[in-house]
PDB file of N, CA and C in Angstrom:
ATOM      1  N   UNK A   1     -33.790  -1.913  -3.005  1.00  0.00           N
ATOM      2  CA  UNK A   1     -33.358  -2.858  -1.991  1.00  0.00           C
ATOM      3  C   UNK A   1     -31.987  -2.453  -1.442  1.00  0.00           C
ATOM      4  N   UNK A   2     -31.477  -3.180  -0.415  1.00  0.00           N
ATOM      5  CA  UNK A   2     -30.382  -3.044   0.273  1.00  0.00           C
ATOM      6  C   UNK A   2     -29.071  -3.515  -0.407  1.00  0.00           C
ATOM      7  N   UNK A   3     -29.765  -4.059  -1.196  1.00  0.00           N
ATOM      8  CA  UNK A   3     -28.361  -4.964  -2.117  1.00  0.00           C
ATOM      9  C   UNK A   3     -28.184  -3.860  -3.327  1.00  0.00           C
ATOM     10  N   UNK A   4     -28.979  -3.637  -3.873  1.00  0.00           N
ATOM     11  CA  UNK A   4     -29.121  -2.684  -5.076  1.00  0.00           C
ATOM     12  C   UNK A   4     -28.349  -1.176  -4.360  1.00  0.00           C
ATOM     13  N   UNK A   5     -28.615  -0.728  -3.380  1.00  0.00           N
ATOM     14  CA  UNK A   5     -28.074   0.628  -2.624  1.00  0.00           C
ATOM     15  C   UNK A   5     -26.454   0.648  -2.729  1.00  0.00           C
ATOM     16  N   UNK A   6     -26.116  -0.755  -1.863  1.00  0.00           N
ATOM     17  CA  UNK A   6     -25.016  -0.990  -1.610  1.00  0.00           C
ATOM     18  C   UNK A   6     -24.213  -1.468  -3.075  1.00  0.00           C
ATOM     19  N   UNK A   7     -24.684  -2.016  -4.157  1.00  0.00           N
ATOM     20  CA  UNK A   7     -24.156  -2.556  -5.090  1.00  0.00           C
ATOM     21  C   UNK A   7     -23.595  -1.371  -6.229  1.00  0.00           C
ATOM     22  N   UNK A   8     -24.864   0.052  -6.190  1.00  0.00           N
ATOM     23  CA  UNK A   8     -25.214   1.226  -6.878  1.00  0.00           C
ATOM     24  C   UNK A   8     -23.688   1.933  -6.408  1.00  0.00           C
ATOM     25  N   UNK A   9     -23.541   1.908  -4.857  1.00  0.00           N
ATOM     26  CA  UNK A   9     -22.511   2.945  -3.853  1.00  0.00           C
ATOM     27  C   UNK A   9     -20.868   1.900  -4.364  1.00  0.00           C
ATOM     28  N   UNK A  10     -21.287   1.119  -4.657  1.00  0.00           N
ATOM     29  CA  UNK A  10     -19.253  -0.374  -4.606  1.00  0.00           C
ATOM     30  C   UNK A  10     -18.891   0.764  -6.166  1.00  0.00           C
ATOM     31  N   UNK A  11     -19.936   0.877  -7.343  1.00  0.00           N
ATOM     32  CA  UNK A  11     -19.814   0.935  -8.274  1.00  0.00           C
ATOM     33  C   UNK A  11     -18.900   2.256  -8.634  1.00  0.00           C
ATOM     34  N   UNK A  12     -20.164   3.169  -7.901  1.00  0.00           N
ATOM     35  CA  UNK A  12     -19.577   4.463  -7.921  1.00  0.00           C
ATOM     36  C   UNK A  12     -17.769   4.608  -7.379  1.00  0.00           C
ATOM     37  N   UNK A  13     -17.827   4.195  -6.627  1.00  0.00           N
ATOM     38  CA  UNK A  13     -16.586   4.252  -5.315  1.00  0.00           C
ATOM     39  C   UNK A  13     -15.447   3.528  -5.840  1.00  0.00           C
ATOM     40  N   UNK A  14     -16.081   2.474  -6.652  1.00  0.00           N
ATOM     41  CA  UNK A  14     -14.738   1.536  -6.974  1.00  0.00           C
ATOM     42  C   UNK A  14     -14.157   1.735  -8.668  1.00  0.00           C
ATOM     43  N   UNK A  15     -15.368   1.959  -9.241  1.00  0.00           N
ATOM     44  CA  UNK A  15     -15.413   1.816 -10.776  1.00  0.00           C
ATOM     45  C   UNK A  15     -15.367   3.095 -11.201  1.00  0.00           C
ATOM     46  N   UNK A  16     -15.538   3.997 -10.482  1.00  0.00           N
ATOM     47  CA  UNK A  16     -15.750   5.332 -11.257  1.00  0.00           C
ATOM     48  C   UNK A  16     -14.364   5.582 -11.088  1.00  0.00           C
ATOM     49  N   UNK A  17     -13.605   6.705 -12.571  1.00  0.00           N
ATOM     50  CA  UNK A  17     -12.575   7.331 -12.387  1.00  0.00           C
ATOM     51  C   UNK A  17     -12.374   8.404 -11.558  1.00  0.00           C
ATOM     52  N   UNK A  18     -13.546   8.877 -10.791  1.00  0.00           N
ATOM     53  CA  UNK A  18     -13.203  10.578  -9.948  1.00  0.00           C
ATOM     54  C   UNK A  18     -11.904   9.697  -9.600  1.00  0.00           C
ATOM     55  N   UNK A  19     -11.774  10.676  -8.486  1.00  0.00           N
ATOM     56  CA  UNK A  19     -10.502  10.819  -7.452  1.00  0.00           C
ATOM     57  C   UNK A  19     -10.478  11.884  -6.691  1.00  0.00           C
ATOM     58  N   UNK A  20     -11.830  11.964  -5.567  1.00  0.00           N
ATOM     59  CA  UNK A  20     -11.979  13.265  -5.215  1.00  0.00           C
ATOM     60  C   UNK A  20     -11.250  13.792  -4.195  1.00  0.00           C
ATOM     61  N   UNK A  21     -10.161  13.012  -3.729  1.00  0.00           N
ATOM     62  CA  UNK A  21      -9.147  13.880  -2.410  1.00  0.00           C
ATOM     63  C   UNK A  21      -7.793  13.608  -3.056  1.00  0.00           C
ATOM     64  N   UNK A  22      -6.909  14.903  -3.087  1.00  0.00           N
ATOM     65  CA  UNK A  22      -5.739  15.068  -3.826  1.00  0.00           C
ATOM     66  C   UNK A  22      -4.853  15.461  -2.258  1.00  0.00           C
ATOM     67  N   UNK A  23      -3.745  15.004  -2.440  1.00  0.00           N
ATOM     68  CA  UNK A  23      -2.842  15.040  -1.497  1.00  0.00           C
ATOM     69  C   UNK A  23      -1.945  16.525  -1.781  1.00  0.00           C
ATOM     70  N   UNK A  24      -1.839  17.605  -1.228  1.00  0.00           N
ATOM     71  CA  UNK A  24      -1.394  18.721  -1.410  1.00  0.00           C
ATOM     72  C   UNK A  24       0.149  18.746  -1.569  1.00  0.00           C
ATOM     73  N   UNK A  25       0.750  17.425  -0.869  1.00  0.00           N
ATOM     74  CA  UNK A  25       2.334  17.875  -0.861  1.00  0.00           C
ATOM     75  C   UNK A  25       2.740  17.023  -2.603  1.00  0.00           C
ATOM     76  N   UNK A  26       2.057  16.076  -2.933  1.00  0.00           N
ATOM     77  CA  UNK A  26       2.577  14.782  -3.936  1.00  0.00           C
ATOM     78  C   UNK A  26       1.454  14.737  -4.811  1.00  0.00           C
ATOM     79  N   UNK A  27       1.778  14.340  -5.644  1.00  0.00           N
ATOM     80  CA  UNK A  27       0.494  13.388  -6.660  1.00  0.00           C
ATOM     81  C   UNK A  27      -0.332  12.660  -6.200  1.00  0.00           C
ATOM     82  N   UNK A  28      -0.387  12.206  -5.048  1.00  0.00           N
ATOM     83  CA  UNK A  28      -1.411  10.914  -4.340  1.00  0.00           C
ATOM     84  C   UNK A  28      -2.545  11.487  -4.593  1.00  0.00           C
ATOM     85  N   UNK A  29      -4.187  10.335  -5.127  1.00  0.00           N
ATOM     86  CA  UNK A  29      -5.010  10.926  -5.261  1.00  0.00           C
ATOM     87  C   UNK A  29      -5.737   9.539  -4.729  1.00  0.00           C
ATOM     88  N   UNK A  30      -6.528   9.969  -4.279  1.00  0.00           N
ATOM     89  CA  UNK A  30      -8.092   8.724  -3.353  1.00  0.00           C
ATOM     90  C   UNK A  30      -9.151   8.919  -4.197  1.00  0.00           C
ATOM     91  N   UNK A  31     -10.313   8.208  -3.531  1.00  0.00           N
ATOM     92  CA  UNK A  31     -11.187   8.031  -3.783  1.00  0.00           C
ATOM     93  C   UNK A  31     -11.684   8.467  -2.330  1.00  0.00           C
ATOM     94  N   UNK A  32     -11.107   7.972  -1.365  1.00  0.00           N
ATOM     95  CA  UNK A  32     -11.398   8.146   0.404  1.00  0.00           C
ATOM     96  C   UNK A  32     -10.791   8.997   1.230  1.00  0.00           C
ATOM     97  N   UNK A  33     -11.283   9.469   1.798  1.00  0.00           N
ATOM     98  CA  UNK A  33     -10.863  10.590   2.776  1.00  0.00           C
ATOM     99  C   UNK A  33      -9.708   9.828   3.694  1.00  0.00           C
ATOM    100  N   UNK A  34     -10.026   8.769   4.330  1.00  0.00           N
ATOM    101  CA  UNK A  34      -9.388   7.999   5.177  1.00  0.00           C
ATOM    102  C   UNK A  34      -8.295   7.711   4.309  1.00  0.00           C
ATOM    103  N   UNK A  35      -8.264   7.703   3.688  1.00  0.00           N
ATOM    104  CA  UNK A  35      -6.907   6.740   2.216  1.00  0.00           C
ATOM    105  C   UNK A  35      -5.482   8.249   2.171  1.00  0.00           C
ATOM    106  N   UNK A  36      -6.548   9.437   2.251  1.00  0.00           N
ATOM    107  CA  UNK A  36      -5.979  10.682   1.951  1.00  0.00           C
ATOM    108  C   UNK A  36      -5.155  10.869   3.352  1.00  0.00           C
ATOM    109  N   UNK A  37      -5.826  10.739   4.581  1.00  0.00           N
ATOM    110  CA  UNK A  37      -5.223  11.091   5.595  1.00  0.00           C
ATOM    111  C   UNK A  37      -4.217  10.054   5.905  1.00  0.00           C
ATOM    112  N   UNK A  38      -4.615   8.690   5.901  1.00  0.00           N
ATOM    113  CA  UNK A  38      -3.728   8.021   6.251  1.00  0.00           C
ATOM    114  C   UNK A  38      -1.825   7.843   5.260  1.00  0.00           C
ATOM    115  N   UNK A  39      -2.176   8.428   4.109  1.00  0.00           N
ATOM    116  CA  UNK A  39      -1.337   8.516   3.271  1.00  0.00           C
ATOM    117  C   UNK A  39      -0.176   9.955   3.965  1.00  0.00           C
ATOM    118  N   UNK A  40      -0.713  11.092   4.348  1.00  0.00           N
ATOM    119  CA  UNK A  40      -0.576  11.878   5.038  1.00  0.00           C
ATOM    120  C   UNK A  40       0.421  11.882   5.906  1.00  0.00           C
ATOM    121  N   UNK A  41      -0.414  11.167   7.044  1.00  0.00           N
ATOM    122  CA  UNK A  41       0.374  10.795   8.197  1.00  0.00           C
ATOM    123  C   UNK A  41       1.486   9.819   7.962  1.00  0.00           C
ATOM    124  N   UNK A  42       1.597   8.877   6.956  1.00  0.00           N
ATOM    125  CA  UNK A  42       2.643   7.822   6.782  1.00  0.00           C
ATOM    126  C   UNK A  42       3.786   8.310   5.875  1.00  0.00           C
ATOM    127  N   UNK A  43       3.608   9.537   4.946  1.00  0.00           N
ATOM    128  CA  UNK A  43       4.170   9.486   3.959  1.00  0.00           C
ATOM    129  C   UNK A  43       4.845  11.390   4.397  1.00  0.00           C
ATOM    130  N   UNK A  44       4.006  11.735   4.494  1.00  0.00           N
ATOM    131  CA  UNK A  44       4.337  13.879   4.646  1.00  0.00           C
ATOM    132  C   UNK A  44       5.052  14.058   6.423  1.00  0.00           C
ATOM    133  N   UNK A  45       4.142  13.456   7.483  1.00  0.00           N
ATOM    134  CA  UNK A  45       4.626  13.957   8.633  1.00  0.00           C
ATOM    135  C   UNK A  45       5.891  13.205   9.325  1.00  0.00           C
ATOM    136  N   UNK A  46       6.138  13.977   9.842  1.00  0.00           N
ATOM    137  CA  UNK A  46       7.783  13.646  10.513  1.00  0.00           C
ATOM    138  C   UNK A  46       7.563  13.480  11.670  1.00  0.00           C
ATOM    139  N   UNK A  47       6.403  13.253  12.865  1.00  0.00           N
ATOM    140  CA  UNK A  47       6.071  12.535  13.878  1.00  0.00           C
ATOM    141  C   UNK A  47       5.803  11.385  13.862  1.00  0.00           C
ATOM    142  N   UNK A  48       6.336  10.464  13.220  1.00  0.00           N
ATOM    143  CA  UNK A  48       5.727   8.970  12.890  1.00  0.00           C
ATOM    144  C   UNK A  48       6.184   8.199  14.112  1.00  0.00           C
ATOM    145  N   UNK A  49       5.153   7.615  15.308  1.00  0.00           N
ATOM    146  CA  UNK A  49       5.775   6.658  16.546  1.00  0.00           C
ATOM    147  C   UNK A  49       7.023   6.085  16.369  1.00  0.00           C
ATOM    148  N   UNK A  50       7.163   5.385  15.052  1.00  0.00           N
ATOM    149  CA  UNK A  50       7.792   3.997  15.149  1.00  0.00           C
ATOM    150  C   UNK A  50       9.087   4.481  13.795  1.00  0.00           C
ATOM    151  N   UNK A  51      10.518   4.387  14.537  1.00  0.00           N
ATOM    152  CA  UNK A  51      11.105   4.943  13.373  1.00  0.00           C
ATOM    153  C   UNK A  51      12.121   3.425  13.541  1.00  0.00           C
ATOM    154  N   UNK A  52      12.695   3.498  12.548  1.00  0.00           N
ATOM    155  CA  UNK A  52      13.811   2.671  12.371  1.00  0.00           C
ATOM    156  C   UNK A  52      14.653   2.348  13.266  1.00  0.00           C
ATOM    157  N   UNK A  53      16.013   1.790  13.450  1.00  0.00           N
ATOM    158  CA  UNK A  53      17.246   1.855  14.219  1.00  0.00           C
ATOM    159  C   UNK A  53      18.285   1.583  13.099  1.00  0.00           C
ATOM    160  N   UNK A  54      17.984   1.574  12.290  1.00  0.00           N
ATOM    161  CA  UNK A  54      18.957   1.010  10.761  1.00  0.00           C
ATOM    162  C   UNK A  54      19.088   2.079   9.815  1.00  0.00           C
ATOM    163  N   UNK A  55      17.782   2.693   9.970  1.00  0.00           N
ATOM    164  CA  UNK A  55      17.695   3.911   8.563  1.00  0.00           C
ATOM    165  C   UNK A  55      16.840   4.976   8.505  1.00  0.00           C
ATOM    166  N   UNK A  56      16.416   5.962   8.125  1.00  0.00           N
ATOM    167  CA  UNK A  56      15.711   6.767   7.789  1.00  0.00           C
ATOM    168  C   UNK A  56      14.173   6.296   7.711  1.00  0.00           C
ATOM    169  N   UNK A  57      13.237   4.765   8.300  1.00  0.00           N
ATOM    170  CA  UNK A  57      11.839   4.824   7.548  1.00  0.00           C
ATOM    171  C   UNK A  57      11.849   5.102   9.307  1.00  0.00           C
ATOM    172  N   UNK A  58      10.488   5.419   8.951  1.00  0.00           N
ATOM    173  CA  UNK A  58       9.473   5.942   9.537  1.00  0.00           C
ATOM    174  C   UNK A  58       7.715   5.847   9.391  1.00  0.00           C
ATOM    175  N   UNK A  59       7.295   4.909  10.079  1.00  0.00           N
ATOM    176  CA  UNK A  59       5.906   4.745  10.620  1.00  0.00           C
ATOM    177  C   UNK A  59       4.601   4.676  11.419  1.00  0.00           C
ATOM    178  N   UNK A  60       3.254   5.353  10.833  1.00  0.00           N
ATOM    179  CA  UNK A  60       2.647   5.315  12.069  1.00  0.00           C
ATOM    180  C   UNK A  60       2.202   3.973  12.736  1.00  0.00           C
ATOM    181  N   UNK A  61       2.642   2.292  12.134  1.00  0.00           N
ATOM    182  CA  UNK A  61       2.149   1.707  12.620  1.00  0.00           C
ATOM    183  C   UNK A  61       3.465   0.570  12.912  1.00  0.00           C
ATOM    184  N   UNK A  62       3.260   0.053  13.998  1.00  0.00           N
ATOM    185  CA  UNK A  62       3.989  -0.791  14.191  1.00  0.00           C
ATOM    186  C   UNK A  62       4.373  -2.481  13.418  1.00  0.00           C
ATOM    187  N   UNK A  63       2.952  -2.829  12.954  1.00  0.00           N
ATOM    188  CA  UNK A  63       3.362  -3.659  12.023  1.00  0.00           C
ATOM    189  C   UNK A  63       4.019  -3.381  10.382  1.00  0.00           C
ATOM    190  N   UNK A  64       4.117  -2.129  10.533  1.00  0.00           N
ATOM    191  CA  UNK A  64       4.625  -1.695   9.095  1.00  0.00           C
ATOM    192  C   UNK A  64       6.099  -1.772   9.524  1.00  0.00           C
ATOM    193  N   UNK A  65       6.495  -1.271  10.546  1.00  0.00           N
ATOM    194  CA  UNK A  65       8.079  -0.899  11.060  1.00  0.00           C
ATOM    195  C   UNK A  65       9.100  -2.577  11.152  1.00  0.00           C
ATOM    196  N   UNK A  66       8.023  -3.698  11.527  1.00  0.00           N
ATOM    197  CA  UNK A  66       8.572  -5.132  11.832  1.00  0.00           C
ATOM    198  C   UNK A  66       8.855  -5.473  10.295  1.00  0.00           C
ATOM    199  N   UNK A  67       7.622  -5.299   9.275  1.00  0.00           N
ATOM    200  CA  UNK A  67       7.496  -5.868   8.307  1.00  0.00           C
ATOM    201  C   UNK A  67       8.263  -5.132   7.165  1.00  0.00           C
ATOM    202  N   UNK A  68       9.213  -3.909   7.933  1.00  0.00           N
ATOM    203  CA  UNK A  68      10.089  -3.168   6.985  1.00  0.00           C
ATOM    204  C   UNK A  68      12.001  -4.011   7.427  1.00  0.00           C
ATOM    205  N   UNK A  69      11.278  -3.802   8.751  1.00  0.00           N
ATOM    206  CA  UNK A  69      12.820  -4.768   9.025  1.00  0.00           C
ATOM    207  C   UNK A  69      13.208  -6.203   8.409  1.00  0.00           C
ATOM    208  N   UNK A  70      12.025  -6.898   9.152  1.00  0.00           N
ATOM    209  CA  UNK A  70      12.156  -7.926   7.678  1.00  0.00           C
ATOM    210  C   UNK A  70      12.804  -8.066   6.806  1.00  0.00           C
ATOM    211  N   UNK A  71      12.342  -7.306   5.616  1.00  0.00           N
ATOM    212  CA  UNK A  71      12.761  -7.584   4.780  1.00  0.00           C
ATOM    213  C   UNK A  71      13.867  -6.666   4.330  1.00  0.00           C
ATOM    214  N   UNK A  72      13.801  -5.691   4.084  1.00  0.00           N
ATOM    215  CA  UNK A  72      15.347  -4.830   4.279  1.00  0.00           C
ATOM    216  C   UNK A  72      16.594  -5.023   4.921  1.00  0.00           C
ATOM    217  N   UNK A  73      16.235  -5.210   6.048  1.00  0.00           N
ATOM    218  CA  UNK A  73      17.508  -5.409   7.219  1.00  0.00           C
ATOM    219  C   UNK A  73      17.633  -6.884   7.201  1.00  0.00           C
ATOM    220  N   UNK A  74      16.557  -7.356   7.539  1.00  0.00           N
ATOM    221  CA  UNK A  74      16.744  -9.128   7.764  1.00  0.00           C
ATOM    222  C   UNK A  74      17.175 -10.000   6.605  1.00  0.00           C
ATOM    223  N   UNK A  75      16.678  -9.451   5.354  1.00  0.00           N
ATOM    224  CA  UNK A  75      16.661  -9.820   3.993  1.00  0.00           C
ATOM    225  C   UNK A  75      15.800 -11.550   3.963  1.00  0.00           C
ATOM    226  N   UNK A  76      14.731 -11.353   4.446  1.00  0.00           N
ATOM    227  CA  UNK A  76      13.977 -12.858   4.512  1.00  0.00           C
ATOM    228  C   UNK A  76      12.967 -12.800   3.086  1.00  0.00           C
ATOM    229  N   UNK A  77      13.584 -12.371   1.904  1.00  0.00           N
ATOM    230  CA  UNK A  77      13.232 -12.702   0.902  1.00  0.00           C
ATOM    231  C   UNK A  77      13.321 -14.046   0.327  1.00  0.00           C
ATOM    232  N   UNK A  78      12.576 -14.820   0.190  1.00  0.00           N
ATOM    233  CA  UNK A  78      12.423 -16.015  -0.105  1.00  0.00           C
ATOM    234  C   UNK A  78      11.696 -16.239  -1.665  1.00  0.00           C
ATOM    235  N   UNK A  79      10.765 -15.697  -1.929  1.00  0.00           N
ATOM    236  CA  UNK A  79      10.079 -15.511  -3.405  1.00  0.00           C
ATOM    237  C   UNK A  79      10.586 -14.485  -4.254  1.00  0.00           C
ATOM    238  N   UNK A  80      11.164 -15.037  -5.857  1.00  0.00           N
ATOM    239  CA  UNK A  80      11.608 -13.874  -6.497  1.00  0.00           C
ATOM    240  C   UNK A  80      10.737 -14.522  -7.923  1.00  0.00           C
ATOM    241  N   UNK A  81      10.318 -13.093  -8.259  1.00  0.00           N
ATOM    242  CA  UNK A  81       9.792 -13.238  -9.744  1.00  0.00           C
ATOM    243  C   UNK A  81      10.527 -13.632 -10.796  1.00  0.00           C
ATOM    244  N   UNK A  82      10.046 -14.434 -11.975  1.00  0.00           N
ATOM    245  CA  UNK A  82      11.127 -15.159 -12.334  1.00  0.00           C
ATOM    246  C   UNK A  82      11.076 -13.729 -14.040  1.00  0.00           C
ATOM    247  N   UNK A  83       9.986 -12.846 -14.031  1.00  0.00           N
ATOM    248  CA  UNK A  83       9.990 -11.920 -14.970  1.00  0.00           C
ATOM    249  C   UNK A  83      11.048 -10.474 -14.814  1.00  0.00           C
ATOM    250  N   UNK A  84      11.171 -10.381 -13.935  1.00  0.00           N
ATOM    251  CA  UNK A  84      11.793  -9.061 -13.221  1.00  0.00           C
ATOM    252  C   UNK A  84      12.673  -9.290 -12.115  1.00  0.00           C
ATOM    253  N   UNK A  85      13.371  -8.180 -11.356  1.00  0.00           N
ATOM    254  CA  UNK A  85      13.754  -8.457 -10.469  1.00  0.00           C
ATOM    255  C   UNK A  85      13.302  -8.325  -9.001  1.00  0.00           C
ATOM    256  N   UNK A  86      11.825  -8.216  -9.007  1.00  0.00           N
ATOM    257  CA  UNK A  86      11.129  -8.241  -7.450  1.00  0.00           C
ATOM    258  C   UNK A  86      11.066  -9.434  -6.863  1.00  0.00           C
ATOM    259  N   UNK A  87      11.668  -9.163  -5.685  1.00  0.00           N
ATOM    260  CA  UNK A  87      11.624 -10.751  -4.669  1.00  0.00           C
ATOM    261  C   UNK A  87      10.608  -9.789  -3.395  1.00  0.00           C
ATOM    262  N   UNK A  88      10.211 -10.779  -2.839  1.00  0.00           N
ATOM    263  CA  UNK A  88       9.538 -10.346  -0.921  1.00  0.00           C
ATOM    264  C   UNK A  88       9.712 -11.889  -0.452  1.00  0.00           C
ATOM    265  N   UNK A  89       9.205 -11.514   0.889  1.00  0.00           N
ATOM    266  CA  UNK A  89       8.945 -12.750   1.698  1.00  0.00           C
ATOM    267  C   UNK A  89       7.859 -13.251   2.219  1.00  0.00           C
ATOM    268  N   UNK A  90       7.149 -12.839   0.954  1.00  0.00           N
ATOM    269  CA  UNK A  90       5.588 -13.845   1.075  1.00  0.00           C
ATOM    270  C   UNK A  90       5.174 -14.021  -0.279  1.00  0.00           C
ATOM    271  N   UNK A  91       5.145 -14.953  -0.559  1.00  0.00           N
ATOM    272  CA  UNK A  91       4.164 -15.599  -1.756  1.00  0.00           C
ATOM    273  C   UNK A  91       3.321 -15.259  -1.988  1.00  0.00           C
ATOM    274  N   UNK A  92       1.925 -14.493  -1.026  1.00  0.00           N
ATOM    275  CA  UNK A  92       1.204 -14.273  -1.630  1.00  0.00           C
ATOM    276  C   UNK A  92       1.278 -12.589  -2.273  1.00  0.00           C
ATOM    277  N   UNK A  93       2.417 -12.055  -1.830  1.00  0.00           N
ATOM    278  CA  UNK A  93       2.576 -10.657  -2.608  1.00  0.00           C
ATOM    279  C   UNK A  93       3.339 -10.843  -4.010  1.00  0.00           C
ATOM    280  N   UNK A  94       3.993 -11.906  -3.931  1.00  0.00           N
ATOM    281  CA  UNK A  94       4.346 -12.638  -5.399  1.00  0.00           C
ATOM    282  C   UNK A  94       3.828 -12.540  -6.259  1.00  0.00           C
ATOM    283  N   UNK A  95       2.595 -13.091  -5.881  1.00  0.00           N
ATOM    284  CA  UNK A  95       1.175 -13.812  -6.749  1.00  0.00           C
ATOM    285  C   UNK A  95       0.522 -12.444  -7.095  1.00  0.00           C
ATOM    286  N   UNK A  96       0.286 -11.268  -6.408  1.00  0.00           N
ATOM    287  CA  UNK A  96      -0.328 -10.041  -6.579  1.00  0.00           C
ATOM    288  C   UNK A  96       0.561  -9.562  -7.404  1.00  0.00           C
ATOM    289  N   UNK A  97       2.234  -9.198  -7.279  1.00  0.00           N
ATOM    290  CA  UNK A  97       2.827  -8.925  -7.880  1.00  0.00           C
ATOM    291  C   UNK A  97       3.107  -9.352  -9.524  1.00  0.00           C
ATOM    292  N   UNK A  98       2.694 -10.351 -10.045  1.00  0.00           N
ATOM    293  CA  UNK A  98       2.814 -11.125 -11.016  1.00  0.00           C
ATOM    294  C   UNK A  98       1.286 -10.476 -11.744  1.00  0.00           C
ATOM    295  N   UNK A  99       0.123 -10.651 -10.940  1.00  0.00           N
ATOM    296  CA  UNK A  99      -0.575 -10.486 -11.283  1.00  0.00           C
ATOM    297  C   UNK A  99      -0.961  -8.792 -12.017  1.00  0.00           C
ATOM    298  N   UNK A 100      -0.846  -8.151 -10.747  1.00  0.00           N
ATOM    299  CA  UNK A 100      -0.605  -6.663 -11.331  1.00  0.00           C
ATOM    300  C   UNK A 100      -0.098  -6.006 -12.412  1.00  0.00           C
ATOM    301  N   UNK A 101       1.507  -6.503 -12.524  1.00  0.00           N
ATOM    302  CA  UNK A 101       2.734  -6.523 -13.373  1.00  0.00           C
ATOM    303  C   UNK A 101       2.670  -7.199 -14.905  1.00  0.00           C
ATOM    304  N   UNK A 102       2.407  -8.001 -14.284  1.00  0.00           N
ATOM    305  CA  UNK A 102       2.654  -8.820 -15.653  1.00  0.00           C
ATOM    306  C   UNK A 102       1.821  -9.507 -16.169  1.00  0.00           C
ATOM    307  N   UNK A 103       0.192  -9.481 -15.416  1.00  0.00           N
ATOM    308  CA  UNK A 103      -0.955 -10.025 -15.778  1.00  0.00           C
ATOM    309  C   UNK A 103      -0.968 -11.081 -15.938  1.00  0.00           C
ATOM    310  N   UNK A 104      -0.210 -11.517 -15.495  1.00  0.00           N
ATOM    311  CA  UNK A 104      -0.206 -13.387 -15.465  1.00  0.00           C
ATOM    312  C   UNK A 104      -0.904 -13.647 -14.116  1.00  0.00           C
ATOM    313  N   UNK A 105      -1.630 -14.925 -14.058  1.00  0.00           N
ATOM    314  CA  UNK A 105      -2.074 -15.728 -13.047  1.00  0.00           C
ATOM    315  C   UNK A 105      -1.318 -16.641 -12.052  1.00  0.00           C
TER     316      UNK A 105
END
């Protein structure tokens, strides 16, 4: 069935340890081709559209460049972990953060 195909392909892709695209300049390793390139372009090349006016970042996307000012430059950190010292300015990266980190809910 279609569910079984698709359920067989999540497994492989998500659950399996490969890591079949290795990033040539760094350690970065995918599972996805797209994951590999886009890592690429954001992280290795020095044509990135959207650069800073404050500092050295550099991005290919524009909501990455707002959402760097933010919080760096603007400092609209509002949520800080009460385990460590990571703050952001959204709660729900809090909640991931906590979760990831420190395996708490």
């Amino acid at each position: 069935s279609r569910y079984r195909k698709n359920l067989t392909k999540h497994i492989l892709n998500i659950h399996s340890d490969k890591q079949s695209f290795a990033c040539t300049e760094c350690d970065f390793k995918s599972k996805y081709l797209t994951n590999l390139s886009s890592h690429v372009k954001t992280i290795h090349r020095k044509d990135n559209p959207y650069n800073c006016n404050e500092c050295d970042f550099q991005t290919m996307y524009q909501r990455n460049l707002t959402l760097h000012v933010k919080m760096v430059h603007e400092d609209r950190t509002r949520f800080y972990c009460s385990q460590c010292d990571y703050a952001t300015a959204y709660k729900s990266n809090l909640k991931k953060h906590i979760g990831r980190v420190h395996k708490l809910e």
